[in-house]
N, C-alpha and C. Protein backbone atom coordinates (compact mmCIF):
# COMPACT_ATOMS: atom_id res chain seq x y z
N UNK A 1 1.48 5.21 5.97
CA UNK A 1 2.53 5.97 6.60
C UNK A 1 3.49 5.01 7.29
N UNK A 2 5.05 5.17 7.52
CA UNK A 2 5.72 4.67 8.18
C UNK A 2 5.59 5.09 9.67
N UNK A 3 5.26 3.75 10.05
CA UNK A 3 5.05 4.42 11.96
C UNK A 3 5.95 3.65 12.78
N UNK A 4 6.23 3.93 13.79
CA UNK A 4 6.84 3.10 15.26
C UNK A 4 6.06 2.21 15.48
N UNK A 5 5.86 0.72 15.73
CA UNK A 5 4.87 0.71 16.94
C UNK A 5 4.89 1.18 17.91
N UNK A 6 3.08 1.04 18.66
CA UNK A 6 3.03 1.93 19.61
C UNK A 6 3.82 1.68 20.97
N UNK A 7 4.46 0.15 21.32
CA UNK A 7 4.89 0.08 22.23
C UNK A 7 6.95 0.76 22.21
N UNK A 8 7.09 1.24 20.77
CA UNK A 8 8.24 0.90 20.52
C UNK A 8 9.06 2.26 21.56
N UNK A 9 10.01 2.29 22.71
CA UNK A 9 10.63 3.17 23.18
C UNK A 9 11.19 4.14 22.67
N UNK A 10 11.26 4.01 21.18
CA UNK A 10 11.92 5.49 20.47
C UNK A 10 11.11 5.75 19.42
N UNK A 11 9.76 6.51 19.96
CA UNK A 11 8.85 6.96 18.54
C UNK A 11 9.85 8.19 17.65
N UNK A 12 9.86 8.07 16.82
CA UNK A 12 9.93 9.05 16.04
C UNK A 12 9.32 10.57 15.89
N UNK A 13 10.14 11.66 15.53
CA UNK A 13 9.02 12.83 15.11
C UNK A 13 8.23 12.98 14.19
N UNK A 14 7.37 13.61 14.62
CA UNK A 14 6.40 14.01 13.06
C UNK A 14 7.67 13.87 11.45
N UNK A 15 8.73 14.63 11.57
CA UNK A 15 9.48 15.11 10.69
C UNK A 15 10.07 13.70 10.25
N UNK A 16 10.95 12.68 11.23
CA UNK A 16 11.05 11.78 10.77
C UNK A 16 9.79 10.61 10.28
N UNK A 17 8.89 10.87 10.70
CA UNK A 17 7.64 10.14 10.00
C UNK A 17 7.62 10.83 8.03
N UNK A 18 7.05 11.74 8.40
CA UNK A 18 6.82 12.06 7.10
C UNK A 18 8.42 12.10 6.41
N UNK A 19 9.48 11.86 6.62
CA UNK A 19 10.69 11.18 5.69
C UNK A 19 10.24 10.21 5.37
N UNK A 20 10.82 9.62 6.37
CA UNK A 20 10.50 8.18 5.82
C UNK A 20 9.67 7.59 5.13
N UNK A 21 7.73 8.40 5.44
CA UNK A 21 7.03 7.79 4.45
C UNK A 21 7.25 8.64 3.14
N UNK A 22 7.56 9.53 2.73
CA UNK A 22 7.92 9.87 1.73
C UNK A 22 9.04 9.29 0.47
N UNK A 23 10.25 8.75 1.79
CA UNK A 23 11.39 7.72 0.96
C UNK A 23 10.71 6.75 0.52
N UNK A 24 9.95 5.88 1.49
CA UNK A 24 9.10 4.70 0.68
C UNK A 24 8.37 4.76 -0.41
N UNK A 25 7.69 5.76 -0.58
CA UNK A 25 7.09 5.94 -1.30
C UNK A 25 7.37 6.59 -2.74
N UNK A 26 8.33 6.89 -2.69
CA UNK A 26 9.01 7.33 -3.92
C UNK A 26 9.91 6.34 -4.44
N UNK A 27 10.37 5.14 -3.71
CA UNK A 27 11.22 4.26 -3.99
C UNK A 27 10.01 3.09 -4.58
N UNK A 28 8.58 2.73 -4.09
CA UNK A 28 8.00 2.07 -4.56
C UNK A 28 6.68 2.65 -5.66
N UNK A 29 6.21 3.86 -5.56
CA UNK A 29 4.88 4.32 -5.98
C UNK A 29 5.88 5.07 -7.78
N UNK A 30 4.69 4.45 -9.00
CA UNK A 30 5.01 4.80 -10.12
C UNK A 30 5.12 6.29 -10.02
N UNK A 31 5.52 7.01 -10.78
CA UNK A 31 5.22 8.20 -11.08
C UNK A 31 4.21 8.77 -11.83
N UNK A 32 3.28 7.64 -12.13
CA UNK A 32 1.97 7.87 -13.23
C UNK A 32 0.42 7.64 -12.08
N UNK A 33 1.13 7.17 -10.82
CA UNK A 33 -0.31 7.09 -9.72
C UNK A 33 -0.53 8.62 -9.62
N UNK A 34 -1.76 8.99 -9.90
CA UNK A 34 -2.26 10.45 -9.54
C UNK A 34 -2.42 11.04 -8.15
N UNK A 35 -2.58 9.73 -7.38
CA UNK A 35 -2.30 10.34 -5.65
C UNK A 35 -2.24 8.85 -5.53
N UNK A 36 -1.97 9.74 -3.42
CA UNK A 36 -1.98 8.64 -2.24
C UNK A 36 -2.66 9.24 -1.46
N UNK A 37 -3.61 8.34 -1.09
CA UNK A 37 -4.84 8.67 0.00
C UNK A 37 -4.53 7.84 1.38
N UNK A 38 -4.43 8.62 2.27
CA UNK A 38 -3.76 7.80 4.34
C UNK A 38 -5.48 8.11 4.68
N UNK A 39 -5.05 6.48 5.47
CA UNK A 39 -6.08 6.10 6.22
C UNK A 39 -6.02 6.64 7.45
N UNK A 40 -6.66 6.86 8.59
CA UNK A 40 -5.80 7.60 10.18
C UNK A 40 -5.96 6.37 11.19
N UNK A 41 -6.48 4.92 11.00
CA UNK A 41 -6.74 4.10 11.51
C UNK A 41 -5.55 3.83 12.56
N UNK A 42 -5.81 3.87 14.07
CA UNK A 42 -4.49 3.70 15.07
C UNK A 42 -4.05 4.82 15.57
N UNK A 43 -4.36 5.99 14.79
CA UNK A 43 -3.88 7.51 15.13
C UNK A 43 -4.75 8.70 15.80
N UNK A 44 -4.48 8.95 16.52
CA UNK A 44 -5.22 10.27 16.81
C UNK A 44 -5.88 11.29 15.83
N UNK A 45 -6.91 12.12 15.71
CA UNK A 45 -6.75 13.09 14.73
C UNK A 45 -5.98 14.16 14.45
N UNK A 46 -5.50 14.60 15.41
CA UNK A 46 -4.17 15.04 15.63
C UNK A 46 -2.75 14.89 14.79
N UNK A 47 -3.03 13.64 15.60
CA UNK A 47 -1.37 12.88 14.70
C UNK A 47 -2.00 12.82 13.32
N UNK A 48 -2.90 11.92 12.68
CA UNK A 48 -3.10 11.91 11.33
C UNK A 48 -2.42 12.90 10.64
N UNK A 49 -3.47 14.29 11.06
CA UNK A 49 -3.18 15.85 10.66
C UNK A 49 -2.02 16.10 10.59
N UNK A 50 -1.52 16.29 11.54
CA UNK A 50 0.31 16.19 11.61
C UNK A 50 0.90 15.71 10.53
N UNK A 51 0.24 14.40 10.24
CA UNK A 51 2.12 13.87 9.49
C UNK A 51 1.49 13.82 7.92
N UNK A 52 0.21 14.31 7.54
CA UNK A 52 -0.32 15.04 6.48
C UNK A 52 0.51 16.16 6.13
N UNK A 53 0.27 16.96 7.08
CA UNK A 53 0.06 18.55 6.93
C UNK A 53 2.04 18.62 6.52
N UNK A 54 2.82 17.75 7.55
CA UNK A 54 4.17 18.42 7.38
C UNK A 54 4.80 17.46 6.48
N UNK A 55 4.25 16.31 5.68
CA UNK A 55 4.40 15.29 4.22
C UNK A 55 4.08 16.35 3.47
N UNK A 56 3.29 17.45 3.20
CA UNK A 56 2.49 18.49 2.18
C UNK A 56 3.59 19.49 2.27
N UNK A 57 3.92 20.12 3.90
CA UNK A 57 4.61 21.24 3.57
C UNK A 57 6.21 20.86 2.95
N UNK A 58 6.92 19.41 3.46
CA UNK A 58 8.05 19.36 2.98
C UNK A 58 8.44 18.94 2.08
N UNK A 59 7.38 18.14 1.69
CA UNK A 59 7.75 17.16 -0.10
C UNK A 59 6.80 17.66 -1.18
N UNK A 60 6.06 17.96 -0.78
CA UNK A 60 4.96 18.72 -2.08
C UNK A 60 5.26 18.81 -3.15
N UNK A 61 6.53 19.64 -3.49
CA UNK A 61 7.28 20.29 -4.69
C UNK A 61 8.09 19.42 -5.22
N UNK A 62 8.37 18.22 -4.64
CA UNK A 62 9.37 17.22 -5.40
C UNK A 62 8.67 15.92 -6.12
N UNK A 63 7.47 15.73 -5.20
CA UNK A 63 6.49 14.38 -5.72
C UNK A 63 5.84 14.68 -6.94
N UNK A 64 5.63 13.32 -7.31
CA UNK A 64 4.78 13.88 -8.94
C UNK A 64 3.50 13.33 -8.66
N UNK A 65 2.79 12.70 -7.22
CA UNK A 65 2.12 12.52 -7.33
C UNK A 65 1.06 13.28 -5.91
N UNK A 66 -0.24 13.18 -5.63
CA UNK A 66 -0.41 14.10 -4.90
C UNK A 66 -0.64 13.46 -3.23
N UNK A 67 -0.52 13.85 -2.02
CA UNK A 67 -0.78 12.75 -0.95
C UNK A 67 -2.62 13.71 0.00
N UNK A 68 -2.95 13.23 0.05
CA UNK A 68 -4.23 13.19 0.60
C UNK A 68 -4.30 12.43 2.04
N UNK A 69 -5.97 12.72 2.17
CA UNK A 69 -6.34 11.63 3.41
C UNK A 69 -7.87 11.13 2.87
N UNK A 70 -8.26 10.17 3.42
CA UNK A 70 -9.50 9.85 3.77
C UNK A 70 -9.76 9.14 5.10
N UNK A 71 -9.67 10.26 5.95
CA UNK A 71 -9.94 10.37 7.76
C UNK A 71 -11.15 10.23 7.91
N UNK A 72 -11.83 9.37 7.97
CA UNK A 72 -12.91 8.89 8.05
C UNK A 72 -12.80 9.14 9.49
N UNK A 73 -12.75 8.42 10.54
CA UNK A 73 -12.34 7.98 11.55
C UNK A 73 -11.96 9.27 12.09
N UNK A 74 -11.02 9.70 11.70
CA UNK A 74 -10.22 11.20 12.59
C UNK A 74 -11.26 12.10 12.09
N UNK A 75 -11.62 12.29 10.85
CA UNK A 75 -12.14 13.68 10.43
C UNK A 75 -13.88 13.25 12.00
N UNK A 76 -14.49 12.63 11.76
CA UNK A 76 -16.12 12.41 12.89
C UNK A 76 -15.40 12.16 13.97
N UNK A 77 -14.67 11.53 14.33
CA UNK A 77 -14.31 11.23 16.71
C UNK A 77 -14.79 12.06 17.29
N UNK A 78 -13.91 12.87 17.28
CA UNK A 78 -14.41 14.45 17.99
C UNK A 78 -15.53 14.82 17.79
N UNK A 79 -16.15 15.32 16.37
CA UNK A 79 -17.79 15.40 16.36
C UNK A 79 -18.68 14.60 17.28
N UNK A 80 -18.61 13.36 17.25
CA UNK A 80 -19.40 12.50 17.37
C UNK A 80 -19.24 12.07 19.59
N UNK A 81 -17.66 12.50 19.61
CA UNK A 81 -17.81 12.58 21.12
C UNK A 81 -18.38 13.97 21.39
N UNK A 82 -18.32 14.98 20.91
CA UNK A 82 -19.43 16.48 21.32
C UNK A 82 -20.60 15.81 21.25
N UNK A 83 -21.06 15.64 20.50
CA UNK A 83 -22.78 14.97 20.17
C UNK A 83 -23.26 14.28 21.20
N UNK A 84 -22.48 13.09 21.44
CA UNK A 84 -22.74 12.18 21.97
C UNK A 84 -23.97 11.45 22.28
N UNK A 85 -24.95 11.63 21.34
CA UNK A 85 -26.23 11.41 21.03
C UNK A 85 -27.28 11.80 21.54
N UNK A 86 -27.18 13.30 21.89
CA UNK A 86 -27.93 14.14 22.31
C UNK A 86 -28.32 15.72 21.93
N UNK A 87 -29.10 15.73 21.80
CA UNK A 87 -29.55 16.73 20.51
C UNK A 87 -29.42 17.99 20.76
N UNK A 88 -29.10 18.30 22.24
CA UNK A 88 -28.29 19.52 22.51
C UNK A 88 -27.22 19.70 22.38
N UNK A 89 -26.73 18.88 21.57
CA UNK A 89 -25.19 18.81 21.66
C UNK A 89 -25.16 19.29 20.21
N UNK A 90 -25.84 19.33 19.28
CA UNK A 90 -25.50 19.27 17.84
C UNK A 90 -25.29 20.24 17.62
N UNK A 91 -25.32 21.15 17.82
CA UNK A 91 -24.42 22.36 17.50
C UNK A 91 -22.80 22.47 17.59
N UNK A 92 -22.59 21.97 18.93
CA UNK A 92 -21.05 21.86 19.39
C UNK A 92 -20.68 20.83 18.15
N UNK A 93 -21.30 19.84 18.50
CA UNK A 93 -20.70 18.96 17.92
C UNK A 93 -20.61 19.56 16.14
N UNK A 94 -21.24 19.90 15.40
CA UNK A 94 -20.62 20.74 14.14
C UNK A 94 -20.16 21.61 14.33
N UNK A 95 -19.79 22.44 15.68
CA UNK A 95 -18.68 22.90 15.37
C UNK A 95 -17.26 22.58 15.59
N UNK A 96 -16.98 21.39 16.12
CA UNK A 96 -16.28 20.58 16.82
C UNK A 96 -15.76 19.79 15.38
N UNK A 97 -16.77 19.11 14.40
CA UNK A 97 -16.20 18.94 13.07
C UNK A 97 -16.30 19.52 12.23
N UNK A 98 -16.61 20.78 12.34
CA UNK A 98 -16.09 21.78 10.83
C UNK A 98 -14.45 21.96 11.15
N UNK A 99 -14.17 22.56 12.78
CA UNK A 99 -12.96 22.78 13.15
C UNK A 99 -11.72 21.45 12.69
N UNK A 100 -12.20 20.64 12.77
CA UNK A 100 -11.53 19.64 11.94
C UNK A 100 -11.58 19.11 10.64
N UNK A 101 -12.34 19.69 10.34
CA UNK A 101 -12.12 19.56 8.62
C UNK A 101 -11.59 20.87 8.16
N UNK A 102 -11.38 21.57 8.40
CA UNK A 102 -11.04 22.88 8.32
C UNK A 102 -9.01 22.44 8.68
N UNK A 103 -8.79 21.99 9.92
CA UNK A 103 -7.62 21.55 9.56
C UNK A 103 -6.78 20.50 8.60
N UNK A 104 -7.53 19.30 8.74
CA UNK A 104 -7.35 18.88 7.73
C UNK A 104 -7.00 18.83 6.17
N UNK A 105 -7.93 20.22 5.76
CA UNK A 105 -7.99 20.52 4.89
C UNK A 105 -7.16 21.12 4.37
N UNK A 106 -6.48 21.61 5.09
CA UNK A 106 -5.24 22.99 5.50
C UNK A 106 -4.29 21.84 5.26
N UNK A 107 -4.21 20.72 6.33
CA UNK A 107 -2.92 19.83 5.64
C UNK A 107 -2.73 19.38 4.43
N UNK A 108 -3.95 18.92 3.61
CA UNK A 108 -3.48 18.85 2.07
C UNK A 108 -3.09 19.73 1.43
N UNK A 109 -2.12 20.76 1.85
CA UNK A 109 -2.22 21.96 1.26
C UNK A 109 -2.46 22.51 -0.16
């Protein structure tokens, strides 16, 4: 994804994120790659989701190829801070990551 750095004084919106990575990516990616898979490494799960979900809702129909995630990282955080390695927790904590895979999932639309 095209990002700001984090120190940079004028982050961008979600909306200008997913432009921009979309311009790049159509200016460099063949039209014969079957997808693009985002890493969420640096991002919140949140943000990941975000600039998924609104790359899916605004370019979808024009790309020939498909954009994904593999949120490794974003999809378990949250699980794994519910849990927090205690076995009363494991309940929350799956429901804490179904609720996020469940969005996620929603962003690849």
């Amino acid at each position: 994804m095209v990002l700001a750095g984090k120190d940079c004084p004028n982050q961008p919106t979600v909306e200008d994120i997913a432009e921009a990575t979309v311009d790049v990516l159509k200016e460099t990616v063949p039209d014969k790659v079957p997808g693009i898979v985002f890493l969420s490494g640096g991002l919140t799960p949140d943000q990941a989701t975000e600039y998924l979900k609104v790359m899916n809702e605004k370019y979808k129909k024009e790309l020939s190829w498909e954009l994904s995630y593999s949120f490794g990282r974003a999809l378990q955080q949250e699980g794994l801070k519910a849990w927090g390695g205690k076995m009363e927790n494991i309940l929350q904590a799956q429901k804490v990551f179904l609720e996020r895979c469940k969005k996620v999932s929603e962003a690849r639309g």
